[in-house]
C-alpha atoms as a PDB file:
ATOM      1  CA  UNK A   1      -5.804  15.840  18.255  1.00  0.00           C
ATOM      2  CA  UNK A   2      -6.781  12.107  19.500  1.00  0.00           C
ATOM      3  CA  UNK A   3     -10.170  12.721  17.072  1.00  0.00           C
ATOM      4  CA  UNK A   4      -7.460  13.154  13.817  1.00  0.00           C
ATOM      5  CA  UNK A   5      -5.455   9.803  15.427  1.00  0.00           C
ATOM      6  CA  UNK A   6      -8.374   7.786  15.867  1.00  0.00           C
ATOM      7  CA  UNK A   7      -9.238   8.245  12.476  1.00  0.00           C
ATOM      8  CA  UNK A   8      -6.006   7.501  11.051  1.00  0.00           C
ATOM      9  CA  UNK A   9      -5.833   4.336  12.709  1.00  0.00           C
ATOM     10  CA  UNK A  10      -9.621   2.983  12.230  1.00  0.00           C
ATOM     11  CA  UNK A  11      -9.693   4.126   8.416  1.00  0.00           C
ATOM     12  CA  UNK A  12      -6.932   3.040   5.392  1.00  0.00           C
ATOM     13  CA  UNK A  13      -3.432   3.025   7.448  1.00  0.00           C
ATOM     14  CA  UNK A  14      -4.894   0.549   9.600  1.00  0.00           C
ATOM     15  CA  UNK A  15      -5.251  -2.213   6.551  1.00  0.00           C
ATOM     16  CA  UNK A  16      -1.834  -0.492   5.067  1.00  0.00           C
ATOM     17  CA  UNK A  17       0.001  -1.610   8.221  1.00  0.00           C
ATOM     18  CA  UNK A  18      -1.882  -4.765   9.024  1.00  0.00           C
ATOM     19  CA  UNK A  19       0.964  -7.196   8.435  1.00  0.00           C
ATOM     20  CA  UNK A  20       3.881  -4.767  10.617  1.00  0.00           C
ATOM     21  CA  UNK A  21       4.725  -5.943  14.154  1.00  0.00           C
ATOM     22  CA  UNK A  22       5.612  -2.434  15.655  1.00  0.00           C
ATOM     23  CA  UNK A  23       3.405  -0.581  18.051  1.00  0.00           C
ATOM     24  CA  UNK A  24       1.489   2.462  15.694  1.00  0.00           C
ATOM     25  CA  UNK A  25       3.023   5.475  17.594  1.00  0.00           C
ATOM     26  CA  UNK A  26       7.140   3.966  16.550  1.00  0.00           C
ATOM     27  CA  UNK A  27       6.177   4.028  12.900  1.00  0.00           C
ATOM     28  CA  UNK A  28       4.193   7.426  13.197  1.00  0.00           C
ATOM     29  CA  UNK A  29       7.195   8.620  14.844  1.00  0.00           C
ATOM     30  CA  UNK A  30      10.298   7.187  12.883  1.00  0.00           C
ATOM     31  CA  UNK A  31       8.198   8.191   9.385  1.00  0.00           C
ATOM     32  CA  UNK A  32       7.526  11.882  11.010  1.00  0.00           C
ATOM     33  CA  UNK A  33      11.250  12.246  12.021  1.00  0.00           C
ATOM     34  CA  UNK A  34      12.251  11.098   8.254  1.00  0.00           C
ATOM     35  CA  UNK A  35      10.111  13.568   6.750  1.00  0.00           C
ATOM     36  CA  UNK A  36      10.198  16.582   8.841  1.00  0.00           C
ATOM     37  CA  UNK A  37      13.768  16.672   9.337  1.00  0.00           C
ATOM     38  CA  UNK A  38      17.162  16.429   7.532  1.00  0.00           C
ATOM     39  CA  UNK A  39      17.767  12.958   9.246  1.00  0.00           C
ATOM     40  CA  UNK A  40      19.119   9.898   7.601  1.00  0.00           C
ATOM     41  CA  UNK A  41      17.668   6.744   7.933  1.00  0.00           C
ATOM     42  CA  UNK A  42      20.525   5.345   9.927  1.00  0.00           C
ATOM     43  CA  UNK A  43      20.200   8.356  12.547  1.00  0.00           C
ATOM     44  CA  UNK A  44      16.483   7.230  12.915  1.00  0.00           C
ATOM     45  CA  UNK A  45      17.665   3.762  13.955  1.00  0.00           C
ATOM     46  CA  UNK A  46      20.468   5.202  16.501  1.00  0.00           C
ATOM     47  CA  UNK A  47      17.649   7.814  17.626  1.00  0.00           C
ATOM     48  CA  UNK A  48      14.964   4.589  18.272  1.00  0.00           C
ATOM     49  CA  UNK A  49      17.958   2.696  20.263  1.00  0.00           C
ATOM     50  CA  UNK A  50      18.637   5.069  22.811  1.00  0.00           C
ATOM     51  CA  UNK A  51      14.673   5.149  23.402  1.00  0.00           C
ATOM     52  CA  UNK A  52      14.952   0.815  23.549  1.00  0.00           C
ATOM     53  CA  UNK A  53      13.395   0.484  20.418  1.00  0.00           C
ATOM     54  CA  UNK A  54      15.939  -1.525  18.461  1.00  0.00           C
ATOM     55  CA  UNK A  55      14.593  -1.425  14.712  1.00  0.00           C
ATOM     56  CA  UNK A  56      16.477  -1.569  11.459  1.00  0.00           C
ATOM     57  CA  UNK A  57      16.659   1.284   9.479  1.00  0.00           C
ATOM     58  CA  UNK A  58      15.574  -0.671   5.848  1.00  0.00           C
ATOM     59  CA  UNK A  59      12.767  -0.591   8.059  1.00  0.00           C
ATOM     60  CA  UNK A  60      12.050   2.363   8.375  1.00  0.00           C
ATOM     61  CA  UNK A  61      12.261   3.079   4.808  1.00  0.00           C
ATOM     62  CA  UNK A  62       9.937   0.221   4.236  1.00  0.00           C
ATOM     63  CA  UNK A  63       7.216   2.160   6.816  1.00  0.00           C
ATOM     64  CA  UNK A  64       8.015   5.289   5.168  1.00  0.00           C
ATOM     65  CA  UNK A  65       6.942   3.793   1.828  1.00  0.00           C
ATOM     66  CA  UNK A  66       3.654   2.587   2.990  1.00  0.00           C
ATOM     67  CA  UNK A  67       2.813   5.120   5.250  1.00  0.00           C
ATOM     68  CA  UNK A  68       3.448   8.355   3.699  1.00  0.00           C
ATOM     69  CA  UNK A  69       0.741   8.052   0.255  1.00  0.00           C
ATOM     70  CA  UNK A  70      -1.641   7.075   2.936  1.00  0.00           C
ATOM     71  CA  UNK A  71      -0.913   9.994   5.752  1.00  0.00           C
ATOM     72  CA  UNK A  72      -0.521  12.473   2.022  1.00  0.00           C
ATOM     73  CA  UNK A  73      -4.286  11.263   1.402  1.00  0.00           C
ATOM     74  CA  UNK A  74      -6.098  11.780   4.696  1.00  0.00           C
ATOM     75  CA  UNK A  75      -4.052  15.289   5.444  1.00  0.00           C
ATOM     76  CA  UNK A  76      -4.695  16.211   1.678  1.00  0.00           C
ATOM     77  CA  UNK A  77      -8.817  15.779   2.585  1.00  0.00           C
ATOM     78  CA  UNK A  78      -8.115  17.140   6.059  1.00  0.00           C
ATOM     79  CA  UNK A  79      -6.607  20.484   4.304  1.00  0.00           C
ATOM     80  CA  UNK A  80      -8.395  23.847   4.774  1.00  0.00           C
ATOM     81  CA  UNK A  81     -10.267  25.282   1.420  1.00  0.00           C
ATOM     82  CA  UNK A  82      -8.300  27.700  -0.409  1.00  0.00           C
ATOM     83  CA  UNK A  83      -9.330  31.197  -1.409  1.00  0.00           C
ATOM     84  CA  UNK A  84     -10.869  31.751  -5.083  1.00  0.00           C
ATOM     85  CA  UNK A  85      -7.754  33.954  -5.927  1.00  0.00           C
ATOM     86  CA  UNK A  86      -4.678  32.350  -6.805  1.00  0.00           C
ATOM     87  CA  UNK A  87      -1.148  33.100  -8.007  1.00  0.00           C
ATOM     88  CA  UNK A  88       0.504  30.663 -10.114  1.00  0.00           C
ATOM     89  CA  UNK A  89       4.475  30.664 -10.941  1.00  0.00           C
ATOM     90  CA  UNK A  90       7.063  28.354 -11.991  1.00  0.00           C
ATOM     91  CA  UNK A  91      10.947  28.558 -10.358  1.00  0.00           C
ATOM     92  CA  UNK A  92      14.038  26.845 -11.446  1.00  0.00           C
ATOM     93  CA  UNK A  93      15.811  24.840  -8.439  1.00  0.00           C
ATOM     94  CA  UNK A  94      18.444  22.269  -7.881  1.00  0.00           C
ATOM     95  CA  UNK A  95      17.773  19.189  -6.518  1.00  0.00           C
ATOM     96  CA  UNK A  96      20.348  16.340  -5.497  1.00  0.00           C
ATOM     97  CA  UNK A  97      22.391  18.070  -8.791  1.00  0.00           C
ATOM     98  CA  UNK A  98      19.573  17.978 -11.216  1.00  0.00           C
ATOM     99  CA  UNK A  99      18.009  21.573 -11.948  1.00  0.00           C
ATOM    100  CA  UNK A 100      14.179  21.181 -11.832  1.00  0.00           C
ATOM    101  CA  UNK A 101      10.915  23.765 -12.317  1.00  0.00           C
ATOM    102  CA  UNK A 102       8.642  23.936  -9.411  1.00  0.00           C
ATOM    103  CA  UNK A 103       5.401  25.190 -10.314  1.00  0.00           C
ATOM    104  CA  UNK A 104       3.466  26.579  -7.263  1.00  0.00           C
ATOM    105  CA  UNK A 105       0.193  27.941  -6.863  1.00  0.00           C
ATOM    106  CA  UNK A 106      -0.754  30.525  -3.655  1.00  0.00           C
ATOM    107  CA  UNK A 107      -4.081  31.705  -2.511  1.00  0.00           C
ATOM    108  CA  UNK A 108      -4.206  35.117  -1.664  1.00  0.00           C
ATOM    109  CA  UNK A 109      -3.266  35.104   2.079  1.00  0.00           C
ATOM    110  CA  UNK A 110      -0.308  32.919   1.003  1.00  0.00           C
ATOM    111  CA  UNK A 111      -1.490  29.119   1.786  1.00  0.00           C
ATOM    112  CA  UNK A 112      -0.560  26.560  -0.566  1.00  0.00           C
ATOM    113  CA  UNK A 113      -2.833  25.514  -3.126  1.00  0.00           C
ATOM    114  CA  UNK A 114      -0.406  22.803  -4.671  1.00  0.00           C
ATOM    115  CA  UNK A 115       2.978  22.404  -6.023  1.00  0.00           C
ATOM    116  CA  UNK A 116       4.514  20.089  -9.070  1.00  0.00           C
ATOM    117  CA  UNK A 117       7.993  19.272  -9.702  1.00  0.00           C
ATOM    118  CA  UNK A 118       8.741  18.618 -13.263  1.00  0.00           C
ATOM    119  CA  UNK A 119      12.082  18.236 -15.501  1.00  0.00           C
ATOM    120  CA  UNK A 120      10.685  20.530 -18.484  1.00  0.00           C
ATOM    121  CA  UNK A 121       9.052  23.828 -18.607  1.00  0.00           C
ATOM    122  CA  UNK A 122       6.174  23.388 -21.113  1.00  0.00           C
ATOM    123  CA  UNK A 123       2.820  23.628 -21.696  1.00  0.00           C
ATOM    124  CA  UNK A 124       2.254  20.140 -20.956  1.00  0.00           C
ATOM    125  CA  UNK A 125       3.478  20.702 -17.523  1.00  0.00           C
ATOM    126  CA  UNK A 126       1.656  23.772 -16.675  1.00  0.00           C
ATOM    127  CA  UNK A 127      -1.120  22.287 -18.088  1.00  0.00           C
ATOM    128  CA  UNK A 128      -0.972  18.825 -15.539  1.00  0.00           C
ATOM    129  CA  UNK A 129      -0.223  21.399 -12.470  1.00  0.00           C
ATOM    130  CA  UNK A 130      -3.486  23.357 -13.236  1.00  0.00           C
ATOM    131  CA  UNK A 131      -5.301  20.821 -14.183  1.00  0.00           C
ATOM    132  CA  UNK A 132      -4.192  18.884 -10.947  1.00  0.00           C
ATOM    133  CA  UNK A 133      -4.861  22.198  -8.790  1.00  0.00           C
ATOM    134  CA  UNK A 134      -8.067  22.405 -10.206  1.00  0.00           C
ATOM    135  CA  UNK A 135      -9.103  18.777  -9.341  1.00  0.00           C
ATOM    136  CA  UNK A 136      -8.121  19.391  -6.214  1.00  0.00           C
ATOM    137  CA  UNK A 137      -9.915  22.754  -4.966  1.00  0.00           C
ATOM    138  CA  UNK A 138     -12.577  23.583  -7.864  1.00  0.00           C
ATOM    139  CA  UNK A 139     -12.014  26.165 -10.346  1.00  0.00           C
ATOM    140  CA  UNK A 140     -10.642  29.922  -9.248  1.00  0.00           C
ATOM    141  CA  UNK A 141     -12.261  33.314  -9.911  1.00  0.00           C
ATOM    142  CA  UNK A 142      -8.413  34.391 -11.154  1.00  0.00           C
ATOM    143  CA  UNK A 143      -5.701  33.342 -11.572  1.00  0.00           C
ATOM    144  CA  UNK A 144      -2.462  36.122 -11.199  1.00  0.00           C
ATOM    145  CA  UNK A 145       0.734  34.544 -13.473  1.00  0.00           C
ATOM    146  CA  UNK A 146       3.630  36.145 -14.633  1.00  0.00           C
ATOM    147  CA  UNK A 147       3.941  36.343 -18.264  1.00  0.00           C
ATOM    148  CA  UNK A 148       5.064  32.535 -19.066  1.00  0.00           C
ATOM    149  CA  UNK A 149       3.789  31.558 -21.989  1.00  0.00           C
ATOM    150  CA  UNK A 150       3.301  27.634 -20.952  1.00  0.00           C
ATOM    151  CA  UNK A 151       1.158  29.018 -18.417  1.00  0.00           C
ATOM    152  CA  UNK A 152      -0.993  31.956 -20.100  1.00  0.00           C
ATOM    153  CA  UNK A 153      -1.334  28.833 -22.754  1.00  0.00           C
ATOM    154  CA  UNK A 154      -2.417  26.215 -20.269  1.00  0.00           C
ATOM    155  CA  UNK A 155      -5.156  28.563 -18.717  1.00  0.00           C
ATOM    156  CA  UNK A 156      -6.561  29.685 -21.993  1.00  0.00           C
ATOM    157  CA  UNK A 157      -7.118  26.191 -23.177  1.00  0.00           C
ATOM    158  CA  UNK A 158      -8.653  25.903 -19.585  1.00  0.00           C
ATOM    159  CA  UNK A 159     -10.940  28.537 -20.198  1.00  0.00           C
ATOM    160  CA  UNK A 160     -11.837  27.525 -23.453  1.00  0.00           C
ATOM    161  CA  UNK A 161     -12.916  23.866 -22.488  1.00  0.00           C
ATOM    162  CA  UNK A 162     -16.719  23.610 -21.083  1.00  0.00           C
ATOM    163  CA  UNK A 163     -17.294  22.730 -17.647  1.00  0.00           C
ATOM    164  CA  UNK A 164     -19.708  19.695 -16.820  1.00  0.00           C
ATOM    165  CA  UNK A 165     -22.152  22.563 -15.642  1.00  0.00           C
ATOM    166  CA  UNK A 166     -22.583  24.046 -19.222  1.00  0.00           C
ATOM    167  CA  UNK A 167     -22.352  21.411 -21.190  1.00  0.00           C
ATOM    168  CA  UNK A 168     -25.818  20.299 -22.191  1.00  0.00           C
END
């Protein structure tokens, strides 16, 4: 583990955090607490003054805000390959009141090859989630859906485009 520190803090989230005046490890641990658990931002400040640390909980939002696109970056290039064979779906879910689709894509043993949250169910959205998923881990061998037509639509037009390989 110090290897996957020591490159967090020499590469991009040490010019992101330049300007803050807390030691590394508070931020990395009031931004890890926000995340990982159901924990308000005001617990995070009681939790950091019964350790002595006395810091505001705006603050921590504020840390959260620049630290979390970074830490999504280098654990997004830090992430294991997926498999060539995927299964892609789309679920309705409520968030904070407001139903949403959640389109998800699994390898075959089950890791996560990327999710999207999005207010409409449409070819336009299965169409940035593949296209996304795809950009992210190089084109599948198959891909396993249910019979959505958004998505049987947005992987036929995928299919149907020419990758940079055969294009002469």
């Amino acid at each position: 583990m110090p290897d996957f520190r020591q490159s967090l803090i020499s590469s991009t989230l040490r010019k992101v955090l330049k300007r803050l005046h807390y030691p590394l490890d508070v931020m990395l641990t009031c931004v890890r607490w926000y995340v990982a658990y159901p924990l308000s931002l005001r617990h995070i400040e009681e939790m950091m003054q019964e350790r002595g640390v006395v810091v505001d909980h705006v603050t921590v939002h504020r840390w959260a805000i620049k630290i979390l696109p970074v830490l999504a970056g280098v654990l997004r290039r830090r992430k294991r390959p997926v498999g060539p064979s995927w299964r892609m779906d789309e679920t309705y879910i409520k968030i904070s009141g407001e139903w949403k689709y959640l389109y998800r894509a699994v390898d075959k043993v089950g890791d996560t090859v990327d999710f999207l949250l999005t207010a409409k169910r449409d070819l336009a959205a299965a169409r940035r989630f593949l296209e996304r998923a795809i950009g992210l881990h190089d084109v599948p061998e198959t891909i396993t859906i249910d019979k959505s037509g958004a998505n049987t639509a947005a992987i036929e037009r995928r299919a149907s485009r020419p990758t940079p390989a055969s294009t002469s």
